[in-house]
C-alpha atoms as a PDB file:
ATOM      1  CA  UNK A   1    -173.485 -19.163  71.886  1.00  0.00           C
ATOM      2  CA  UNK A   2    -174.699 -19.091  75.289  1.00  0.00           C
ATOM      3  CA  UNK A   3    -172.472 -20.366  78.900  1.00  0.00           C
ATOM      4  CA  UNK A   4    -174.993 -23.345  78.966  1.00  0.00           C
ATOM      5  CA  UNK A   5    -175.345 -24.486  75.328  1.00  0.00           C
ATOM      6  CA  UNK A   6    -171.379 -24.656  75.657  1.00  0.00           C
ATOM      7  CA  UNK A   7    -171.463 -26.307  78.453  1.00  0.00           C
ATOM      8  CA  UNK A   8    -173.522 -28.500  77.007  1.00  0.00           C
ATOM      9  CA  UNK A   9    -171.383 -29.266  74.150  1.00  0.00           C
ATOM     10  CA  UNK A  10    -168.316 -30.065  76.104  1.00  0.00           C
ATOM     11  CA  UNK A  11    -170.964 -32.591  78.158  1.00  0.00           C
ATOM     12  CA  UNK A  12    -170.895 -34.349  74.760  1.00  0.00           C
ATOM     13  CA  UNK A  13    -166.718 -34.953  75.086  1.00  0.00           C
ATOM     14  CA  UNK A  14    -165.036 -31.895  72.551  1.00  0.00           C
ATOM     15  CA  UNK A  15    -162.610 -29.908  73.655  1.00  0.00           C
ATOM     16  CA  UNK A  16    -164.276 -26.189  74.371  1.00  0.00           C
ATOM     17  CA  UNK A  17    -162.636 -24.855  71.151  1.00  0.00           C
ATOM     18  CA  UNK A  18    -163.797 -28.255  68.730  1.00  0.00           C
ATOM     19  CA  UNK A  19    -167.016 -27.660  71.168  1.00  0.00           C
ATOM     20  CA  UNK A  20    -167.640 -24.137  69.897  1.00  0.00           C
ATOM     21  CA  UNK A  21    -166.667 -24.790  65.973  1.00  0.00           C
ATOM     22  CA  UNK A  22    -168.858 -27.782  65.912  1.00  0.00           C
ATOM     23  CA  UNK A  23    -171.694 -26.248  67.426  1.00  0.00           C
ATOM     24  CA  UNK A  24    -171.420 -23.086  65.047  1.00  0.00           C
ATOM     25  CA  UNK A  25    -170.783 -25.415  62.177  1.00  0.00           C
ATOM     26  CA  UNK A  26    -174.106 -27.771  63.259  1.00  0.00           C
ATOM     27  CA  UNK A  27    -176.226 -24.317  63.795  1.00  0.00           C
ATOM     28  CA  UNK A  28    -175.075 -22.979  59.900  1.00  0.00           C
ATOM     29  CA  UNK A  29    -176.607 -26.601  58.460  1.00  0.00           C
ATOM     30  CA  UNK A  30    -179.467 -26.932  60.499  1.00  0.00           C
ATOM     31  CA  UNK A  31    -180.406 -23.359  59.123  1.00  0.00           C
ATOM     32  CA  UNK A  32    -180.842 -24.582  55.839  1.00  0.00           C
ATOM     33  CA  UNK A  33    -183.954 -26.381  56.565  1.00  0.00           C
ATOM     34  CA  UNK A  34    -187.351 -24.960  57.436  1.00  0.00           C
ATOM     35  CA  UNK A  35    -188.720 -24.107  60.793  1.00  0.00           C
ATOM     36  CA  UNK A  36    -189.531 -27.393  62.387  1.00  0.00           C
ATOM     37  CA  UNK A  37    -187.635 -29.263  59.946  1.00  0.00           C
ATOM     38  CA  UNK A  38    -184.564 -29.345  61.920  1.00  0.00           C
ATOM     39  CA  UNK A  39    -184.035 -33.107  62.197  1.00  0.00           C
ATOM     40  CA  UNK A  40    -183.296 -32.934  58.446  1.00  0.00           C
ATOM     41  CA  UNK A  41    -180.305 -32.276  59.192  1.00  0.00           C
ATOM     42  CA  UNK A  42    -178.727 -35.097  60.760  1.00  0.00           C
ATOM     43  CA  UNK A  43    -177.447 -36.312  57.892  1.00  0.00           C
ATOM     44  CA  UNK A  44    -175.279 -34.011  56.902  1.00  0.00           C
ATOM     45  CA  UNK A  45    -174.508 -33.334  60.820  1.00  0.00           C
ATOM     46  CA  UNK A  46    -173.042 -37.150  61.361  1.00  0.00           C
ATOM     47  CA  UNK A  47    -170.736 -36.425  58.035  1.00  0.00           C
ATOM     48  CA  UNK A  48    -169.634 -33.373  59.765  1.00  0.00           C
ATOM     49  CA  UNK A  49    -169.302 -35.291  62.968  1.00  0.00           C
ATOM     50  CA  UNK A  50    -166.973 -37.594  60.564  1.00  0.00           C
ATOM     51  CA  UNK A  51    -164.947 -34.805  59.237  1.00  0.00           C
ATOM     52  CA  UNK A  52    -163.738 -34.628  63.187  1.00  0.00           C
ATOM     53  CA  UNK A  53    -163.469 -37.809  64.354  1.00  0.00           C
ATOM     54  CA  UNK A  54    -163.245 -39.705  61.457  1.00  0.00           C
ATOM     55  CA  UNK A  55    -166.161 -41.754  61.964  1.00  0.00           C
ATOM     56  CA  UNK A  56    -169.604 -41.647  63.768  1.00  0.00           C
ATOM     57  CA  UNK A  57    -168.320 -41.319  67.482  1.00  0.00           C
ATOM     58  CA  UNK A  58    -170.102 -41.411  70.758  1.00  0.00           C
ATOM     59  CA  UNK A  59    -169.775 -38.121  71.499  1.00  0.00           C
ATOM     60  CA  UNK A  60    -170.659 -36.870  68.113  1.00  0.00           C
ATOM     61  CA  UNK A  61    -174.286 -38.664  68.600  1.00  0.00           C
ATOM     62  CA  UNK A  62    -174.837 -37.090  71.890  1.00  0.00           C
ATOM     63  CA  UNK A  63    -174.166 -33.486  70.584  1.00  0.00           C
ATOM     64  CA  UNK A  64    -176.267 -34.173  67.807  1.00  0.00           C
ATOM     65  CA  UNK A  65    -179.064 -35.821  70.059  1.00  0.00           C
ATOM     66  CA  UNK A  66    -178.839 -32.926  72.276  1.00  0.00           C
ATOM     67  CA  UNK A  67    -178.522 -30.153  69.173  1.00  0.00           C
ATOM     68  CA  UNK A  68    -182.080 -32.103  67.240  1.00  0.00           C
ATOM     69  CA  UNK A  69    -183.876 -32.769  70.609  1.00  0.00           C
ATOM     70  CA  UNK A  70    -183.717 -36.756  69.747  1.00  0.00           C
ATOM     71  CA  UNK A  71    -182.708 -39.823  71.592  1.00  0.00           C
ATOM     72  CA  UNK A  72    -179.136 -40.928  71.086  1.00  0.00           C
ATOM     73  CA  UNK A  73    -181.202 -44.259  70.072  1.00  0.00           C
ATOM     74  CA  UNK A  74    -182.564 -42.246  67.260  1.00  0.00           C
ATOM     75  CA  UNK A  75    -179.239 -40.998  66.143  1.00  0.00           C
ATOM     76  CA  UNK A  76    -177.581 -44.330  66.041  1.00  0.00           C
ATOM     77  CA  UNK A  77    -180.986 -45.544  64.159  1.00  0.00           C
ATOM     78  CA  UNK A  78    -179.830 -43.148  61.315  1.00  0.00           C
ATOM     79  CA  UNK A  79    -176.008 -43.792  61.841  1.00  0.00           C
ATOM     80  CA  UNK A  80    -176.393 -47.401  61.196  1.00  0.00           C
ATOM     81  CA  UNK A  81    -179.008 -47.659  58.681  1.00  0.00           C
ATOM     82  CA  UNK A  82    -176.227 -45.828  56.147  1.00  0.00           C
ATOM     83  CA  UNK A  83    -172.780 -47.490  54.898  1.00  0.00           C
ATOM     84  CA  UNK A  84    -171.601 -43.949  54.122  1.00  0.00           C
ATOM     85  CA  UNK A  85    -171.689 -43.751  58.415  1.00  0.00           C
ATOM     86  CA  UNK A  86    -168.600 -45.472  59.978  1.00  0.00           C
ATOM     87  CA  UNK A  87    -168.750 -46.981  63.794  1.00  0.00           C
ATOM     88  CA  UNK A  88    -164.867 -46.685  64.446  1.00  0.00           C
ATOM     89  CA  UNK A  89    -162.026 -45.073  62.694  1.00  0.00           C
ATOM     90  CA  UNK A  90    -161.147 -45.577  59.552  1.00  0.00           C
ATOM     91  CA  UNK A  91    -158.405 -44.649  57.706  1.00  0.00           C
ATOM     92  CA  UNK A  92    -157.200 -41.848  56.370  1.00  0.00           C
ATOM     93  CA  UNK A  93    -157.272 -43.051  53.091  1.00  0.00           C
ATOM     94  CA  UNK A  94    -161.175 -45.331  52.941  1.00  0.00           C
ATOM     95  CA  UNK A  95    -160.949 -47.835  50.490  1.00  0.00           C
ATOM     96  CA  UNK A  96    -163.704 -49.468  48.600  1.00  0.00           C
ATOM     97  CA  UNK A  97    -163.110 -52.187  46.815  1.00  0.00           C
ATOM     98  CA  UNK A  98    -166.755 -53.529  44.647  1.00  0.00           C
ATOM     99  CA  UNK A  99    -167.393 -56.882  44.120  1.00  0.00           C
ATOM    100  CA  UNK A 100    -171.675 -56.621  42.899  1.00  0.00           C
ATOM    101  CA  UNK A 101    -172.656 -58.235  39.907  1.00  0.00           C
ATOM    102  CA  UNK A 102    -170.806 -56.509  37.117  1.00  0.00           C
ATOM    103  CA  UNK A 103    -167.809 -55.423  38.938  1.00  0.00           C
ATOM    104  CA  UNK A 104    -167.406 -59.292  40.170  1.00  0.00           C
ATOM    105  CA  UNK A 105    -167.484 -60.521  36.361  1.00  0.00           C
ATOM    106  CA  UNK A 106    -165.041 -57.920  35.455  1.00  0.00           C
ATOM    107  CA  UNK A 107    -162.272 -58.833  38.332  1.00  0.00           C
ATOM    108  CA  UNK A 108    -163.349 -57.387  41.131  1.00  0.00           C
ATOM    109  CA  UNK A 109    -163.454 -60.480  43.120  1.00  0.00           C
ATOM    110  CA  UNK A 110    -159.623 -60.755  42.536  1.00  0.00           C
ATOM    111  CA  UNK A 111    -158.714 -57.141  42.914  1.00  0.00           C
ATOM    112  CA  UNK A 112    -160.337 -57.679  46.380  1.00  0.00           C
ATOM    113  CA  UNK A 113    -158.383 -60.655  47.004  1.00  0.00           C
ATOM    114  CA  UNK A 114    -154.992 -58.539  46.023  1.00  0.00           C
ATOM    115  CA  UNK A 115    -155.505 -55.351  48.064  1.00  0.00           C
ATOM    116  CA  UNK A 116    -156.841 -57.560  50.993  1.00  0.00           C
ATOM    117  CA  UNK A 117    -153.555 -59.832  50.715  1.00  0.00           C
ATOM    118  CA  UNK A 118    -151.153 -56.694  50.388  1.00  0.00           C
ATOM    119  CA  UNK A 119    -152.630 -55.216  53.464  1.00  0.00           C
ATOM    120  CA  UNK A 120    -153.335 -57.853  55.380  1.00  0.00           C
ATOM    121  CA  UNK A 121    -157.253 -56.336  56.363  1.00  0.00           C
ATOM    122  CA  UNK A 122    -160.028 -57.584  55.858  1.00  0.00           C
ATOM    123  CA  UNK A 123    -163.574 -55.913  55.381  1.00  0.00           C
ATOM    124  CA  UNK A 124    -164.056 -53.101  57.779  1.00  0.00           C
ATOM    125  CA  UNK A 125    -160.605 -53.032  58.721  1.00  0.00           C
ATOM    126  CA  UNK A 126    -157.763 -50.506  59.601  1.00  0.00           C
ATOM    127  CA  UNK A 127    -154.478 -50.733  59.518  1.00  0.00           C
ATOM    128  CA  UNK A 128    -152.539 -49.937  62.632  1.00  0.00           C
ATOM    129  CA  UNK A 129    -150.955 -46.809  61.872  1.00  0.00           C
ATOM    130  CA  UNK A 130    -154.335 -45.418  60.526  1.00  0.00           C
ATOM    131  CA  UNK A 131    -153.245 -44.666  57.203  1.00  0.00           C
ATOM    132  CA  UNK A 132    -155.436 -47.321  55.204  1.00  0.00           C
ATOM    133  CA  UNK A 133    -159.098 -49.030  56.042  1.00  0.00           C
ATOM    134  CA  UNK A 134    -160.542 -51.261  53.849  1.00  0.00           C
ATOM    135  CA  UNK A 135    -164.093 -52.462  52.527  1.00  0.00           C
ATOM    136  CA  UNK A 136    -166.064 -54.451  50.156  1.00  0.00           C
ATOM    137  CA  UNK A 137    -168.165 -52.210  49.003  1.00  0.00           C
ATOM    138  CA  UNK A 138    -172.058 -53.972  47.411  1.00  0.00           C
ATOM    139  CA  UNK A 139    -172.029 -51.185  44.466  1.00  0.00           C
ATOM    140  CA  UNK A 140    -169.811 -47.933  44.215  1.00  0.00           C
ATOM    141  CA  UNK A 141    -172.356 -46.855  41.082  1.00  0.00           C
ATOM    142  CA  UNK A 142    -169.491 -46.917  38.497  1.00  0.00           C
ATOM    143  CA  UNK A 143    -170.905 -49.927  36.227  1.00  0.00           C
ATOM    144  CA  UNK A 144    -169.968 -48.302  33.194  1.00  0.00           C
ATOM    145  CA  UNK A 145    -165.911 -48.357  34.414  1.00  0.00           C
ATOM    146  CA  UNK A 146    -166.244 -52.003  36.081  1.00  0.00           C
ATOM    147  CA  UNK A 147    -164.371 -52.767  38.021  1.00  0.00           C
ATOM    148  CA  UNK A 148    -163.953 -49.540  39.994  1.00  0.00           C
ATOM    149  CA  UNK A 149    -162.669 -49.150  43.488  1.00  0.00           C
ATOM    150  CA  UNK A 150    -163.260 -45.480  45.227  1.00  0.00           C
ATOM    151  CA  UNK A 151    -161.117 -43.978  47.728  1.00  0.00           C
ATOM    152  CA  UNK A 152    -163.010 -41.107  50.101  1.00  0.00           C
ATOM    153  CA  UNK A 153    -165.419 -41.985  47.644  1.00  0.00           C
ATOM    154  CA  UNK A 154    -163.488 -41.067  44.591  1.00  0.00           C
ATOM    155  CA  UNK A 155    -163.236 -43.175  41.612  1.00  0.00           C
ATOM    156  CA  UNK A 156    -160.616 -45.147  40.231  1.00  0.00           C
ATOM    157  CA  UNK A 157    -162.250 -46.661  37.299  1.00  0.00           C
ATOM    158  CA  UNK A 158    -161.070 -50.369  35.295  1.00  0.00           C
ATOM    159  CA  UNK A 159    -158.870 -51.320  38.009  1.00  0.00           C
ATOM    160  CA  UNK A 160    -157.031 -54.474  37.657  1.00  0.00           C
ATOM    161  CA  UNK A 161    -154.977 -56.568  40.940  1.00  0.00           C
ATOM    162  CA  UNK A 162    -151.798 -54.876  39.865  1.00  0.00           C
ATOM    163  CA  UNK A 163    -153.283 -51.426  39.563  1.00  0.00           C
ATOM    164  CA  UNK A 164    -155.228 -51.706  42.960  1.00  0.00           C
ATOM    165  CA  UNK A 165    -152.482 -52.493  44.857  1.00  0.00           C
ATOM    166  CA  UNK A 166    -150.202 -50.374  43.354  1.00  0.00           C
ATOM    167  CA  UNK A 167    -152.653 -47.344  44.168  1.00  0.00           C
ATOM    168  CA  UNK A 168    -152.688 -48.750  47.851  1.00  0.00           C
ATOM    169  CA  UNK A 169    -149.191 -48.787  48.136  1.00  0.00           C
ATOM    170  CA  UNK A 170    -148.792 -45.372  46.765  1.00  0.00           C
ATOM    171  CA  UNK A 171    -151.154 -44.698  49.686  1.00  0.00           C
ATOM    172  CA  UNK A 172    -149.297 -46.349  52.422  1.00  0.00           C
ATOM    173  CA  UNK A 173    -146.107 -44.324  51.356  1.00  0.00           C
ATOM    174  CA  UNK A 174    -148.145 -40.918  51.258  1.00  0.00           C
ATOM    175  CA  UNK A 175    -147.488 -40.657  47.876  1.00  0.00           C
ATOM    176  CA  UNK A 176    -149.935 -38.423  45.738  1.00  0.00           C
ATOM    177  CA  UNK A 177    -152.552 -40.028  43.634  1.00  0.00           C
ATOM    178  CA  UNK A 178    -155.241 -38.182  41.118  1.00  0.00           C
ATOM    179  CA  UNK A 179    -158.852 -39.834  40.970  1.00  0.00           C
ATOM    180  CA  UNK A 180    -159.954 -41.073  37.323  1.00  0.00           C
ATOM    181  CA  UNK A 181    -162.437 -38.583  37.686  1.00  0.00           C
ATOM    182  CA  UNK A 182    -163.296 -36.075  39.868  1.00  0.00           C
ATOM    183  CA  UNK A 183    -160.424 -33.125  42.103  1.00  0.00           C
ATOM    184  CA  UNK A 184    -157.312 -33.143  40.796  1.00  0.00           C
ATOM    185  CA  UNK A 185    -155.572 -34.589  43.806  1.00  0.00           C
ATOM    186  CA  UNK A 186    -157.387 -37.051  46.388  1.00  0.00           C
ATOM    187  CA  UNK A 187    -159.092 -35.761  49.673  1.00  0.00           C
ATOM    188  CA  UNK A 188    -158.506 -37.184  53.295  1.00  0.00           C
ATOM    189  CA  UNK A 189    -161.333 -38.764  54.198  1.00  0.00           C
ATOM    190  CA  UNK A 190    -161.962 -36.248  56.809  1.00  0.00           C
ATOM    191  CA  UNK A 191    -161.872 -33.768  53.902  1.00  0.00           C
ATOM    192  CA  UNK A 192    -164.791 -35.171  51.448  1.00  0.00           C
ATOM    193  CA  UNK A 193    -166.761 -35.765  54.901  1.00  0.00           C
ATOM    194  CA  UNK A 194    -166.766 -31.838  55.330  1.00  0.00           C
ATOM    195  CA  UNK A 195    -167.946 -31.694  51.569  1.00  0.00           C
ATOM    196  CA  UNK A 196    -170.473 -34.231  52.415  1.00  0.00           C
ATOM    197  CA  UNK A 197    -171.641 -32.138  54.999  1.00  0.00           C
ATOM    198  CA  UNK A 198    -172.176 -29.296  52.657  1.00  0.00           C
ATOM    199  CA  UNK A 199    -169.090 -26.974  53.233  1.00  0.00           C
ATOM    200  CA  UNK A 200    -167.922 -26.225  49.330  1.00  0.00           C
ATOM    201  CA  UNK A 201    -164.170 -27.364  49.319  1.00  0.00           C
ATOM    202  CA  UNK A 202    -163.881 -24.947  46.128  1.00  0.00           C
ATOM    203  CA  UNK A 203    -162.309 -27.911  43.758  1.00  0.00           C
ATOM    204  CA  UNK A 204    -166.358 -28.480  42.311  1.00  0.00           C
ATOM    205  CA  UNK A 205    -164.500 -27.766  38.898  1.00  0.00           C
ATOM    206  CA  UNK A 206    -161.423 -30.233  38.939  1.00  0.00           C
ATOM    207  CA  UNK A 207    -160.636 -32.927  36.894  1.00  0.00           C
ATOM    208  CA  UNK A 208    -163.038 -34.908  34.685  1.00  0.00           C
ATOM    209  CA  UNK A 209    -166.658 -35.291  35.171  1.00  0.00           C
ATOM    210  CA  UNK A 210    -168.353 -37.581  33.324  1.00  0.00           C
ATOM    211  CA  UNK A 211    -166.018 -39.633  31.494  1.00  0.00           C
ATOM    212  CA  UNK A 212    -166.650 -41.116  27.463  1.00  0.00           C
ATOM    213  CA  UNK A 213    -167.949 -44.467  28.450  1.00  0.00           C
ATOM    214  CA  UNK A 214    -170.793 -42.293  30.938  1.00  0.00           C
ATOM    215  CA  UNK A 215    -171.553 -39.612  27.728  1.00  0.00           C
ATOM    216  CA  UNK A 216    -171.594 -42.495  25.120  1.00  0.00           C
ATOM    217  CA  UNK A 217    -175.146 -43.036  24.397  1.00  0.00           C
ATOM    218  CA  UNK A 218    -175.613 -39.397  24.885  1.00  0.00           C
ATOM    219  CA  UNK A 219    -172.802 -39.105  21.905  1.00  0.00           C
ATOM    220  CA  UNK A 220    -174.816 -41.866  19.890  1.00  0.00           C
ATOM    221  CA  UNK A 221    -178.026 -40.667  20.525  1.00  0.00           C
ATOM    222  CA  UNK A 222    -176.973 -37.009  19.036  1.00  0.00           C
ATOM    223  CA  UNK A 223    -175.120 -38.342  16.156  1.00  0.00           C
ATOM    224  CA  UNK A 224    -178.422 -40.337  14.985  1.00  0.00           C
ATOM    225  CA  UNK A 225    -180.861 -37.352  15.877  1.00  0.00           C
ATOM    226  CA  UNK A 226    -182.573 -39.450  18.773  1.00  0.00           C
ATOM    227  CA  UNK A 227    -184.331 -37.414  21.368  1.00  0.00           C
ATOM    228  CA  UNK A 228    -187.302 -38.269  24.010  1.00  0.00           C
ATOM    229  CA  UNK A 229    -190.707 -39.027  22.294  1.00  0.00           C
ATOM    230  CA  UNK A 230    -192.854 -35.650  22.687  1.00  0.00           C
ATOM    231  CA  UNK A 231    -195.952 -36.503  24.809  1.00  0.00           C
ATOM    232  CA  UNK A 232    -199.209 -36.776  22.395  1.00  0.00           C
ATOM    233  CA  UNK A 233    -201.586 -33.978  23.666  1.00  0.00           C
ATOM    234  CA  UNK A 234    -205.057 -35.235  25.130  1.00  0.00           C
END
């Protein structure tokens, strides 16, 4: 990397050594895409910019404005147009609490109202010693384990107001916790952004993937020799 592009990159508010990682780190995703496909990449840029500052920051729009050739306006167009994309800190722990259709009827109204009460936060919120934000989350696409909440967007599947709160609490004390499915042990939030940003964390193989009540008409649909009608040929 050249004097100037450095420069530049410290313009943007990083430290010279974050500087320099982040702008090798930006280069390696942007060359996944296609010669004047570059801007595909923003994406998975603002969850890298995440994995640093632990949400979409100022600065980090800037260096990606400058490393895309777009308008910080364009940036923040993408940045707020996702609910994956924070606008201030969260936690290190994120939780996500749904209360959609099918969670709601299953509890998740009142596993809302429980974690909310035990921490005091409200959507969009973060506690003061930056251990724990909070949000109510539209769908976390876990119908089939209603009602789930997600963590760093893990899953902890048929949660009830005792459970939830108990898992919050084990997450205030720094206690370890284990997703229902997915690594054996739970990710910062930093942490899963970096996955998100495609940089392989090496745990791809941990824990349970799809769990029964996911593989059940797959399981039914075997057992009764059901398959996809075969196309009639013309």
């Amino acid at each position: 990397m050249s004097t100037t592009e450095n420069a530049r990159t410290i313009a943007a508010g990083y430290d010279p050594e974050t500087g320099a990682h982040l702008d090798a780190e930006i280069d390696q995703i942007m060359s996944r895409y296609p010669a004047g496909h570059e801007r595909s990449a923003l994406i998975p840029m603002l969850h890298l910019i995440q994995s640093v500052d632990g949400f979409v920051s100022p600065r980090g729009i800037a260096l990606c404005a400058q490393k895309l050739g777009l308008t910080r306006s364009e940036v923040s167009a993408v940045a707020t147009f996702y609910s994956q994309f924070r606008r201030h800190p969260v936690g290190e722990y994120h939780v996500g609490v749904c209360t959609n259709a099918l969670c709601a009827v299953m509890g998740g109204d009142e596993v809302w109202r429980a974690v909310s009460e035990h921490t005091g936060l409200g959507n969009d919120e973060t506690s003061e010693d930056g251990r724990v934000s909070l949000e109510r989350i539209e769908c976390n696409a876990g119908c089939d384990y209603a009602p789930v909440v997600m963590v760093n967007w893990e899953f902890f599947d048929n949660q009830t107001p005792a459970s939830a709160v108990d898992l919050v609490t084990r997450l205030e004390r720094g206690e370890p916790v284990a997703p229902t499915r997915g690594p054996e042990t739970l990710p910062t939030f930093r942490d899963n952004e970096r996955l998100l940003a495609g940089f392989e964390d090496g745990r791809a193989d941990e824990g349970i993937g799809a769990g029964e009540a996911s593989l059940l008409g797959l399981r039914i649909a075997r057992e009764r020799g059901w398959s996809v009608p075969e196309e009639e040929a013309e």
